[in-house]
C-alpha atoms as a PDB file:
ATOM      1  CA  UNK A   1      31.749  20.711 -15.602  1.00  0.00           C
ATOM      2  CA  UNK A   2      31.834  16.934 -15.024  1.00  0.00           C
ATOM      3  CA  UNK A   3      28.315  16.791 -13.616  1.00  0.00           C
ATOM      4  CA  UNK A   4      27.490  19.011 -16.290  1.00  0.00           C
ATOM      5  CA  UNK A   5      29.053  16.471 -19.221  1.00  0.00           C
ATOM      6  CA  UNK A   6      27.045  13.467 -17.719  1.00  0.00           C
ATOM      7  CA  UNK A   7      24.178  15.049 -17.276  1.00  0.00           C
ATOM      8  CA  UNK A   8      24.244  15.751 -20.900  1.00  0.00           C
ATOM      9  CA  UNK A   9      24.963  12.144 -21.709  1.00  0.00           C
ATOM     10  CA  UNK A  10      22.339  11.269 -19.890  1.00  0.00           C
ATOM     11  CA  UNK A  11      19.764  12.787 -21.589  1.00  0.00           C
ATOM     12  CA  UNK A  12      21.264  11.804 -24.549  1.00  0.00           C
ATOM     13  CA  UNK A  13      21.146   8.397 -24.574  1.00  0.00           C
ATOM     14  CA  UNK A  14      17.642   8.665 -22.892  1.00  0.00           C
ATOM     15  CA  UNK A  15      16.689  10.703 -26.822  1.00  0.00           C
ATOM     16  CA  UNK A  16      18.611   7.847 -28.046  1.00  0.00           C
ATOM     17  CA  UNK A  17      16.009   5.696 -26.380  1.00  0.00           C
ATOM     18  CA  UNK A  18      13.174   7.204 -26.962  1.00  0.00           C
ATOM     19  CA  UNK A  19      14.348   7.788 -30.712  1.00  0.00           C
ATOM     20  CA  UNK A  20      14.522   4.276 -31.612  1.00  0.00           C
ATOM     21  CA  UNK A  21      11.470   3.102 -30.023  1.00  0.00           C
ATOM     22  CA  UNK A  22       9.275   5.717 -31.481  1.00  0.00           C
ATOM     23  CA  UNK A  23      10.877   4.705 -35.381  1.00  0.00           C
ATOM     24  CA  UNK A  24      10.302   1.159 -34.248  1.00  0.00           C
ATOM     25  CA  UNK A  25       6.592   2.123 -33.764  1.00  0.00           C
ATOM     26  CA  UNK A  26       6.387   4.863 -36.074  1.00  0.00           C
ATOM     27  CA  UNK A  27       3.963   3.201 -38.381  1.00  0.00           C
ATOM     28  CA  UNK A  28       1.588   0.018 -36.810  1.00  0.00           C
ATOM     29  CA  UNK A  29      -1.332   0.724 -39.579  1.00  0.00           C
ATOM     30  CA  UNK A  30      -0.334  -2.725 -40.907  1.00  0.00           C
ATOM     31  CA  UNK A  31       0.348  -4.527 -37.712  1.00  0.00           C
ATOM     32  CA  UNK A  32      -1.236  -8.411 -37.185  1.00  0.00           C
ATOM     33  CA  UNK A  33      -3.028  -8.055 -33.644  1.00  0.00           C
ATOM     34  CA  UNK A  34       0.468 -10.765 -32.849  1.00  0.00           C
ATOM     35  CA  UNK A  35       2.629  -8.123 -33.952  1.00  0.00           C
ATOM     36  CA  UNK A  36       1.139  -5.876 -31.777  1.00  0.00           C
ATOM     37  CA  UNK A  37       1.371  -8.053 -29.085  1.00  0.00           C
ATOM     38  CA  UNK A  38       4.843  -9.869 -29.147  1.00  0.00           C
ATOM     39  CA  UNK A  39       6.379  -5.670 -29.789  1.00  0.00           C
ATOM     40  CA  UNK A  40       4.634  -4.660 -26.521  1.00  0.00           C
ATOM     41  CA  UNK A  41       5.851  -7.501 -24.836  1.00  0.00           C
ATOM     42  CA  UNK A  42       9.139  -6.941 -25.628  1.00  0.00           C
ATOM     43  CA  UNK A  43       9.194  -3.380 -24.409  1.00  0.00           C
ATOM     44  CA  UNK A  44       7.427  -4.715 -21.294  1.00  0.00           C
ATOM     45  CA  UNK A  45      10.326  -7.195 -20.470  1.00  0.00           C
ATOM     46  CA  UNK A  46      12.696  -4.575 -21.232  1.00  0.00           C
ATOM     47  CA  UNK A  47      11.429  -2.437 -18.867  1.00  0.00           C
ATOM     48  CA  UNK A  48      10.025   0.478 -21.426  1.00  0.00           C
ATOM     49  CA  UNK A  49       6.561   0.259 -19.568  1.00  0.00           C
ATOM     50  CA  UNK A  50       5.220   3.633 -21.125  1.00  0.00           C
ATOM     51  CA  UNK A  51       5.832   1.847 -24.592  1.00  0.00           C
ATOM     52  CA  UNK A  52       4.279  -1.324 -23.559  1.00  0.00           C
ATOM     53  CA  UNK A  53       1.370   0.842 -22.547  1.00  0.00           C
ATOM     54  CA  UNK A  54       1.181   2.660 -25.793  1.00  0.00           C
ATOM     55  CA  UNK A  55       0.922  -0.822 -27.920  1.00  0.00           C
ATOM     56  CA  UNK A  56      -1.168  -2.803 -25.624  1.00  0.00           C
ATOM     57  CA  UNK A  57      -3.215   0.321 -25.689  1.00  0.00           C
ATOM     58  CA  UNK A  58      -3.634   0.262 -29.663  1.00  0.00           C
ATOM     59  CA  UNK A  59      -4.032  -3.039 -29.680  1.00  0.00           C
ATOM     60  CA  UNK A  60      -6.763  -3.043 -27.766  1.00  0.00           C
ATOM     61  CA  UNK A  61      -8.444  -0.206 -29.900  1.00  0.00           C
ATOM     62  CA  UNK A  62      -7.458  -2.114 -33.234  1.00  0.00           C
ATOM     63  CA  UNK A  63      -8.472  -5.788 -32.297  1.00  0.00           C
ATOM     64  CA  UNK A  64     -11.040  -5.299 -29.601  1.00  0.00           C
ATOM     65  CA  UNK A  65     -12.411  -8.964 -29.484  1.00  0.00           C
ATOM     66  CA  UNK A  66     -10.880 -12.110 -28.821  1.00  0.00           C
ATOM     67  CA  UNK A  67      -8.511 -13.325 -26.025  1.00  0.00           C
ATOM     68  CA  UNK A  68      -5.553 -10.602 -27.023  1.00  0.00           C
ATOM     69  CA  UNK A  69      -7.030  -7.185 -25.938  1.00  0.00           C
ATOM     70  CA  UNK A  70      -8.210  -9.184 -22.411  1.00  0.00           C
ATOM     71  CA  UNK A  71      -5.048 -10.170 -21.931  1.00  0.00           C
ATOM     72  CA  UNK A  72      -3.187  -6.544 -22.800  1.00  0.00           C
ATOM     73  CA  UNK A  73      -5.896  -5.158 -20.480  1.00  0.00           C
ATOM     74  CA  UNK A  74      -4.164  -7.019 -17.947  1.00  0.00           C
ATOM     75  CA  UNK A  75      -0.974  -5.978 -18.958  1.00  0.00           C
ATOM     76  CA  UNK A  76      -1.905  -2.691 -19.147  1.00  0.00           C
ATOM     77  CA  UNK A  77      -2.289  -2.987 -15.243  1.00  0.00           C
ATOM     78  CA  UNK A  78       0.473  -4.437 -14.845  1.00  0.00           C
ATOM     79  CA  UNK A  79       2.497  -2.204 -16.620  1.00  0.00           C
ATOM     80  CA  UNK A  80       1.345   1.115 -14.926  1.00  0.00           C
ATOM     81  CA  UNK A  81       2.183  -0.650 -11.491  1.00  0.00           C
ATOM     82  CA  UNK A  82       5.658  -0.884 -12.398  1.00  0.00           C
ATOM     83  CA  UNK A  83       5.645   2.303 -14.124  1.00  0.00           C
ATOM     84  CA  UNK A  84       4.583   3.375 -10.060  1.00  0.00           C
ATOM     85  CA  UNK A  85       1.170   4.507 -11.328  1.00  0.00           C
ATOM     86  CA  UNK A  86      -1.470   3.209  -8.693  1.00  0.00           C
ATOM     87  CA  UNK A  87      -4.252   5.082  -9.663  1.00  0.00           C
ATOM     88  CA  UNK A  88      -3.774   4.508 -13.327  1.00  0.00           C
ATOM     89  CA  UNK A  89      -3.627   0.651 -12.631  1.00  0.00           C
ATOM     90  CA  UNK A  90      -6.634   0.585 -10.559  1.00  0.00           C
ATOM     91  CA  UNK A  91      -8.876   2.012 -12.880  1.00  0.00           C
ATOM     92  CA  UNK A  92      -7.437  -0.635 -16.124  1.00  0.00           C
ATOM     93  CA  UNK A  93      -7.975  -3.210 -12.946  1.00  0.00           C
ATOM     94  CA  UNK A  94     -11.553  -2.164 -12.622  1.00  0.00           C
ATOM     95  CA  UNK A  95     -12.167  -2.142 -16.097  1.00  0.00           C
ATOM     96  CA  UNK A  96     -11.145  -5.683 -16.035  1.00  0.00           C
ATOM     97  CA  UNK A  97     -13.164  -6.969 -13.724  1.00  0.00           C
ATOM     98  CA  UNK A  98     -16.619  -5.153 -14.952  1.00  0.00           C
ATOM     99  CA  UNK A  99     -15.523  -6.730 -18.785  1.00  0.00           C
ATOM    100  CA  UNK A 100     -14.104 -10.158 -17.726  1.00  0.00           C
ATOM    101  CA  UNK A 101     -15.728 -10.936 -14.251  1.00  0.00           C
ATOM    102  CA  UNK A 102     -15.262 -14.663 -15.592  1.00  0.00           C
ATOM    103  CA  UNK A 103     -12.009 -14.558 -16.703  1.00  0.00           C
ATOM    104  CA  UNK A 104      -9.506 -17.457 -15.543  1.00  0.00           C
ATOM    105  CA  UNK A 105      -7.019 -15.163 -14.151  1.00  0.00           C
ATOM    106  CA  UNK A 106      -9.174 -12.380 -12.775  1.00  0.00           C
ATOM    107  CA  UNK A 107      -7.996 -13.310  -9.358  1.00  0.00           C
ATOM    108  CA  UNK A 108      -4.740 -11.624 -10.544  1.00  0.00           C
ATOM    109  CA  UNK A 109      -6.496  -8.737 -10.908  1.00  0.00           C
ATOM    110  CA  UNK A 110      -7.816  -8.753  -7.616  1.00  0.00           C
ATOM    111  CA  UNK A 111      -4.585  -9.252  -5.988  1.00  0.00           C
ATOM    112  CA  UNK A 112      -3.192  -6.478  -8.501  1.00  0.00           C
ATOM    113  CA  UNK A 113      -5.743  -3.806  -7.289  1.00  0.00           C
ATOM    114  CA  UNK A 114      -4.354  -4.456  -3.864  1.00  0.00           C
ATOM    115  CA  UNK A 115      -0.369  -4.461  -4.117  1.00  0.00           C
ATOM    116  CA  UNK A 116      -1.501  -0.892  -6.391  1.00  0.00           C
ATOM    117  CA  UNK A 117      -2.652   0.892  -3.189  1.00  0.00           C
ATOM    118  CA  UNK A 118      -0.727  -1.083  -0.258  1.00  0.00           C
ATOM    119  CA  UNK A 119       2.120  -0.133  -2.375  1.00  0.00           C
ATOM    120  CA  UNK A 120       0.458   3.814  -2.733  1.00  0.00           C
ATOM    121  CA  UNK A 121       2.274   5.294   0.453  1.00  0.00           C
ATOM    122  CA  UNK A 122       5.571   3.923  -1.006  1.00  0.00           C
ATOM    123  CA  UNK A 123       6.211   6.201  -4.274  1.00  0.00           C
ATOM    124  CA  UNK A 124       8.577   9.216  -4.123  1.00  0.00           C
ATOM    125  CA  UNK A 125       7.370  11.174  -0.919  1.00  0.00           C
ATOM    126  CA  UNK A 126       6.173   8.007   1.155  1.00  0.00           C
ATOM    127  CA  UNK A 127      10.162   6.365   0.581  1.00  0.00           C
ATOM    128  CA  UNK A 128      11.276   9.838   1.774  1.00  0.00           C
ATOM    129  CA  UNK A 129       9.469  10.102   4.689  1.00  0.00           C
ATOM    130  CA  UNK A 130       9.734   6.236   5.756  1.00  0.00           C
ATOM    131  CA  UNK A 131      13.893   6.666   5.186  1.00  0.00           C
ATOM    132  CA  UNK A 132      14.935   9.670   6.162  1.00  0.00           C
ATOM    133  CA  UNK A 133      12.752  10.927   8.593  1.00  0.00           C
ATOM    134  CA  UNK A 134      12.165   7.743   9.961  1.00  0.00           C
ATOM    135  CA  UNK A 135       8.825   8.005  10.019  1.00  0.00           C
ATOM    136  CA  UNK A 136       6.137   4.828   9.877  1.00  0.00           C
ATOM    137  CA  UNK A 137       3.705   3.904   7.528  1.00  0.00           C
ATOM    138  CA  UNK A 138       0.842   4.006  10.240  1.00  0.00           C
ATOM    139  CA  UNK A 139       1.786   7.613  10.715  1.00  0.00           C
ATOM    140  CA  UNK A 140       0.781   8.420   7.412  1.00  0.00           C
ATOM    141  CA  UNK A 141      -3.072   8.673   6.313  1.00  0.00           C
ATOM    142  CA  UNK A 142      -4.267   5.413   6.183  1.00  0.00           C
ATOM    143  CA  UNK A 143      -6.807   5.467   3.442  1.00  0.00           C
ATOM    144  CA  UNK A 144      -4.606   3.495   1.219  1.00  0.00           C
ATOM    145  CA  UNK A 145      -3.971   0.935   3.718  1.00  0.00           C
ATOM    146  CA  UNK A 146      -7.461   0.600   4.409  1.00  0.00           C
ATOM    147  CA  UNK A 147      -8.317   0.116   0.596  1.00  0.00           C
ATOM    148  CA  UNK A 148      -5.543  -2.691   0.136  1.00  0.00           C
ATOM    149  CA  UNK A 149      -6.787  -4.065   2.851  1.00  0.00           C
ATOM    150  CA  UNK A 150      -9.990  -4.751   1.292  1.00  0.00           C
ATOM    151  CA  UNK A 151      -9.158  -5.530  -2.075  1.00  0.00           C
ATOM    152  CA  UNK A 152      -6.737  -8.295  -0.562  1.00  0.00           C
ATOM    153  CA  UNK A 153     -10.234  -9.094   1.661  1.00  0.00           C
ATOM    154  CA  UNK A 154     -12.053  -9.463  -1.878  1.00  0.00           C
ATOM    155  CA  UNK A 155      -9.110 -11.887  -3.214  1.00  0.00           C
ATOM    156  CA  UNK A 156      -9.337 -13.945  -0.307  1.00  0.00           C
ATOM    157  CA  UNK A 157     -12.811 -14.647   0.034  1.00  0.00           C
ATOM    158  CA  UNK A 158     -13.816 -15.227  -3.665  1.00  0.00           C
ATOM    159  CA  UNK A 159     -11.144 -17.180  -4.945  1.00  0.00           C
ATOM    160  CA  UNK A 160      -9.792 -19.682  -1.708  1.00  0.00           C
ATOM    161  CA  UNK A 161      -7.901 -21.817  -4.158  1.00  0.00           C
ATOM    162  CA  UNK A 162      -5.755 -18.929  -5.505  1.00  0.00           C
ATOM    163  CA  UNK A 163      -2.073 -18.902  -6.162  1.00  0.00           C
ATOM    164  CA  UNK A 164      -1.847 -15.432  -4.560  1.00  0.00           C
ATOM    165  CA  UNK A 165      -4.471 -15.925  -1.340  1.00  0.00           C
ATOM    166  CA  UNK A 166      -1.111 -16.922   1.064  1.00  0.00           C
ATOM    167  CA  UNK A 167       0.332 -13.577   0.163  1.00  0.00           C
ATOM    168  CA  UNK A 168      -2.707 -11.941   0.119  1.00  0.00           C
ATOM    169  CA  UNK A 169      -3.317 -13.223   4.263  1.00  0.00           C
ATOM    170  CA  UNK A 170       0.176 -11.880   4.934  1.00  0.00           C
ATOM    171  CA  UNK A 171      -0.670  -8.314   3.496  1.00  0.00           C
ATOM    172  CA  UNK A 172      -3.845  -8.643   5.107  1.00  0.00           C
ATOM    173  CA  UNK A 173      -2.321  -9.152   8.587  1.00  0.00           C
ATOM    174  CA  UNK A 174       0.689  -6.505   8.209  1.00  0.00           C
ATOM    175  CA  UNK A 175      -2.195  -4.013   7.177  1.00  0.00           C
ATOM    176  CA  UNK A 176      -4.286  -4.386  10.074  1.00  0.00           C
ATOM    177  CA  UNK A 177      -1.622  -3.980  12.170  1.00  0.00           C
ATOM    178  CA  UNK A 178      -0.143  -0.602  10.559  1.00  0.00           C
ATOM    179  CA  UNK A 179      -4.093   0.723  10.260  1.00  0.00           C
ATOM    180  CA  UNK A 180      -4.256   0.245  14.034  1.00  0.00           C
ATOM    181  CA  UNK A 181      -1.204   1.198  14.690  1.00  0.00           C
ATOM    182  CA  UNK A 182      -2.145   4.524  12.626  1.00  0.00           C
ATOM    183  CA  UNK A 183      -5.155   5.058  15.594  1.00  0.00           C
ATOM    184  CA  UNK A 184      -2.206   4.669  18.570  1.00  0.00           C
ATOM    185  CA  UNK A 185      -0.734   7.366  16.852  1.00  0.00           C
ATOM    186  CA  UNK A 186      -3.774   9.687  16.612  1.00  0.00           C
ATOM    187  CA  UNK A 187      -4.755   8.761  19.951  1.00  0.00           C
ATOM    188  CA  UNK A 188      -0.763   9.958  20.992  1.00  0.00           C
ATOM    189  CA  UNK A 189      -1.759  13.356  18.954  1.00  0.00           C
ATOM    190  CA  UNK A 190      -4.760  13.948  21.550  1.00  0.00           C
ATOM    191  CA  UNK A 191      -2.515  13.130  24.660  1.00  0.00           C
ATOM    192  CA  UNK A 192      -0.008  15.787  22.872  1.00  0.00           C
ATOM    193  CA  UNK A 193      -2.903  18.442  22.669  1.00  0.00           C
ATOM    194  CA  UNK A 194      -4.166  17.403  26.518  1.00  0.00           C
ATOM    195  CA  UNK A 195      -7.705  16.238  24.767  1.00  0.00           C
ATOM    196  CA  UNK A 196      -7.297  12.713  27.395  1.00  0.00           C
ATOM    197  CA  UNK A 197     -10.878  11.986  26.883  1.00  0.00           C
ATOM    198  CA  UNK A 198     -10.291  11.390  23.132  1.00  0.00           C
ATOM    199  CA  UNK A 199      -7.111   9.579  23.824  1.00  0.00           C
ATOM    200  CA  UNK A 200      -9.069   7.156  25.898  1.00  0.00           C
ATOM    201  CA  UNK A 201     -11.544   6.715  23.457  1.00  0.00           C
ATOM    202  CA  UNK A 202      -9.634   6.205  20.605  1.00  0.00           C
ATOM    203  CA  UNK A 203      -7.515   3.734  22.408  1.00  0.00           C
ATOM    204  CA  UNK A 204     -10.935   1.920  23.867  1.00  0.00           C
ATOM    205  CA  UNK A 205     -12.034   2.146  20.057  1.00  0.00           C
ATOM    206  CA  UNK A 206      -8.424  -0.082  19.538  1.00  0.00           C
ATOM    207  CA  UNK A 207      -9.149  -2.415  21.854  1.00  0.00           C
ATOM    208  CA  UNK A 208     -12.388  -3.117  20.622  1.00  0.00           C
ATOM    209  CA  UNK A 209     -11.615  -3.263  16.765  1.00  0.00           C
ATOM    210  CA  UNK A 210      -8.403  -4.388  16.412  1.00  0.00           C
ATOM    211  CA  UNK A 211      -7.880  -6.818  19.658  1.00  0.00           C
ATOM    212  CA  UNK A 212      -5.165  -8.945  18.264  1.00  0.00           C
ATOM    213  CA  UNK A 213      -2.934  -6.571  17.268  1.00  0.00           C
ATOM    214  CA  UNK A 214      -0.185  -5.372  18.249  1.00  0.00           C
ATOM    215  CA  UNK A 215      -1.082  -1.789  18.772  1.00  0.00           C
ATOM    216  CA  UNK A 216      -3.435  -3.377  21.642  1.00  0.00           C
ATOM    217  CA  UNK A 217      -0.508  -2.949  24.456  1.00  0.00           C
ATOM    218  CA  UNK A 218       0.334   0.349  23.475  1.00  0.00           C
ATOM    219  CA  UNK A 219      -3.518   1.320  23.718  1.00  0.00           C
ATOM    220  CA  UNK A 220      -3.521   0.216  27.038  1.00  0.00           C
ATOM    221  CA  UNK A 221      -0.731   2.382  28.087  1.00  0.00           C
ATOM    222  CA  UNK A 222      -2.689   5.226  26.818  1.00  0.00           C
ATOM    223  CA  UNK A 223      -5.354   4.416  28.725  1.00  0.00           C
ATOM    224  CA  UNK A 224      -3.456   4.418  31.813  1.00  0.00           C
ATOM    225  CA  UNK A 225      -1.553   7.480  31.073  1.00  0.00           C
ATOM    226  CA  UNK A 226      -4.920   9.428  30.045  1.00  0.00           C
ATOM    227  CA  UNK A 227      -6.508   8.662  33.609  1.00  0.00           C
ATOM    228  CA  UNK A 228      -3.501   9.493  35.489  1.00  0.00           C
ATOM    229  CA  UNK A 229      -3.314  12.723  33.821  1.00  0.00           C
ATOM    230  CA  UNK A 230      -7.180  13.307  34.523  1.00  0.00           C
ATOM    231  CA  UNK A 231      -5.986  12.335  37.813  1.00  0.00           C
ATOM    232  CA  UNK A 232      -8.742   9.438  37.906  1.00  0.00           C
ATOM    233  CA  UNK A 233      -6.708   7.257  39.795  1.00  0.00           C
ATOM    234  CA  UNK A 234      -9.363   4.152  39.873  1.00  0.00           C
ATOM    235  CA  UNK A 235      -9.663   3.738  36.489  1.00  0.00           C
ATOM    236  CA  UNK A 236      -5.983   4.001  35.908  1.00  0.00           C
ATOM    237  CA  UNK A 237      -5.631   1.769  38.278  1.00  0.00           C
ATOM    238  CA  UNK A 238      -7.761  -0.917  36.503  1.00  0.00           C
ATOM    239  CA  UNK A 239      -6.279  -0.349  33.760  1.00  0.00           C
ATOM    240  CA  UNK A 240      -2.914  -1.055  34.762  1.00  0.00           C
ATOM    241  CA  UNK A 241      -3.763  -3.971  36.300  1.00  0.00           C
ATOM    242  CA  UNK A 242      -5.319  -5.558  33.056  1.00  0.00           C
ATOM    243  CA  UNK A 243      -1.777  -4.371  31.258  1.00  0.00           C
ATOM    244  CA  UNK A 244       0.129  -6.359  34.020  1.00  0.00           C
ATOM    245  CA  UNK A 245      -2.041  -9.428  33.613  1.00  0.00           C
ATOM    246  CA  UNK A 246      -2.655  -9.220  29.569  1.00  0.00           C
ATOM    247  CA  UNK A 247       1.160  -8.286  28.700  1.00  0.00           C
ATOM    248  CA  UNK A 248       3.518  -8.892  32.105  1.00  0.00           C
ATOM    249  CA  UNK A 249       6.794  -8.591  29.886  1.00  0.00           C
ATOM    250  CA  UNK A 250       5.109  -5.187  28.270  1.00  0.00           C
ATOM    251  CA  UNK A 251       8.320  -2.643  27.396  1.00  0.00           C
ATOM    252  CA  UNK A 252       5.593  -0.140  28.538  1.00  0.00           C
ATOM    253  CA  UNK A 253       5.500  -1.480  32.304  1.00  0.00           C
ATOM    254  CA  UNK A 254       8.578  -0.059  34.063  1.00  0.00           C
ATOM    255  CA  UNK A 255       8.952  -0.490  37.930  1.00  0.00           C
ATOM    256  CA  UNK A 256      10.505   3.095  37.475  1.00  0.00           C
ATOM    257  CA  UNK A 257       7.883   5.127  35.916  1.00  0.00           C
ATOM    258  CA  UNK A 258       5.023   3.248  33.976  1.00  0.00           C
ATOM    259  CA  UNK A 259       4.122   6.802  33.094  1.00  0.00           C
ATOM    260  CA  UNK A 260       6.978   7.580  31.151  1.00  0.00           C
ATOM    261  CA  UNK A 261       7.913   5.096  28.327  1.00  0.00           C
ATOM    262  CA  UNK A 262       8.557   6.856  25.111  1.00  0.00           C
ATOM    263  CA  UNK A 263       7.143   5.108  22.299  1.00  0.00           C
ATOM    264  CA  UNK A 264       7.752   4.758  18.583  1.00  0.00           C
ATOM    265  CA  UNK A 265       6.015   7.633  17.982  1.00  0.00           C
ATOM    266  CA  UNK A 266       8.481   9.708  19.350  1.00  0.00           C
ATOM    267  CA  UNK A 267      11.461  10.939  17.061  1.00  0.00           C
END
């Protein structure tokens, strides 16, 4: 009965809500394009984001010149990132840039279009997954990853004087690592399904693309697990040997069993 009552309450004071900010707006046909503005503001900084969306929205349709509907294009990105909507503040991001390639803070937009998808594996399912099951990013499809890694890419490159390049680097460099790491896990899935050939090549395919990260060590354990298991004892043998001189401390060399570290991977 008590989860009952505050349930009720809940949704209550959420009509409340929703009540007073749709009287508030009920009737903008005589709004200055300021009023529109400073309003949607307001509900951005209070955290109503849909609202803020609504008003930037008729602003722009009502005053569609001038420095106001750039800027609540902006906002409109903005606002659908908090609201969690990636895809919805990619495409106002996009329309950005094709409208105001020139505009003084279009390197926000850049930077914007890549927190929207390195932050795309992190809505309701991805937090699930990542917290309760444990499970990492790279396992995940990496699409998203890959995309955020080359809108940051885009940031970087045309505008080096940006406020947000430093961040954008640091992104950059966690999201190569996780995309690699997201092939050392595929490569694991062969090994799983005895396909060693593909595990080799996958790992190879690691070592040549992504050779300073740190999914390189664990590629080189596949390797030498794959040829052990193909019982091509040469090549494993080579292969350990660059693992002992490459990474000497590697968690993955054990005097007891090489063969037989469990990884990340495993749950």
């Amino acid at each position: 009965m008590l989860r009952k009552s505050i349930l009720f309450l809940l949704i209550f004071l959420s009509s409340c809500g929703f009540l007073r900010t749709t009287q508030r707006h009920e009737d903008t046909s005589n709004w200055t394009v300021n009023k529109f503005y400073s309003e949607a503001k307001h509900d951005l900084e209070a955290g109503d984001y849909k609202g803020a969306i609504r008003l930037f929205e008729g602003l722009e349709a009502r005053y569609p010149y001038g420095i106001y509907p750039q800027q609540a294009l902006l906002e409109i990105a903005y606002a659908n990132y908090k609201e969690r909507q990636p895809a919805a503040t990619i495409i106002a991001v996009d329309r950005f840039i094709k409208l105001y390639p020139n505009h003084p803070n279009v390197d926000y937009a850049y930077y914007l279009k890549g927190l929207a998808n390195f932050n795309d594996d992190l809505q309701v399912g991805g937090v699930f997954i990542q917290k309760v099951m444990k499970q990492k990013m790279a396992e995940r499809d990496s699409n998203a990853s890959r995309e955020s890694f080359e809108n940051f890419k885009d940031l970087v490159t045309r505008f080096p004087n940006s406020k947000y390049r430093a961040d954008g680097i640091k992104r950059m460099t966690y999201l190569i690592n996780e995309i690699a790491m997201g092939e050392i896990y595929v490569a694991h899935h062969y090994i799983e399904r005895g396909a060693y050939i593909a595990a080799v090549n996958r790992a190879q395919f690691i070592l040549k693309e992504y050779p300073q990260t740190q999914a390189t060590e664990e590629a080189l354990s596949i390797i030498i697990k794959s040829y052990d298991a193909l019982g091509m004892n040469d090549l494993r043998d080579d292969a350990e040997r660059v693992m002992r001189k490459s990474f000497p401390d590697s968690s993955f060399l054990s005097d007891s069993n090489i063969l037989d570290i469990k990884s990340w991977w495993k749950f």
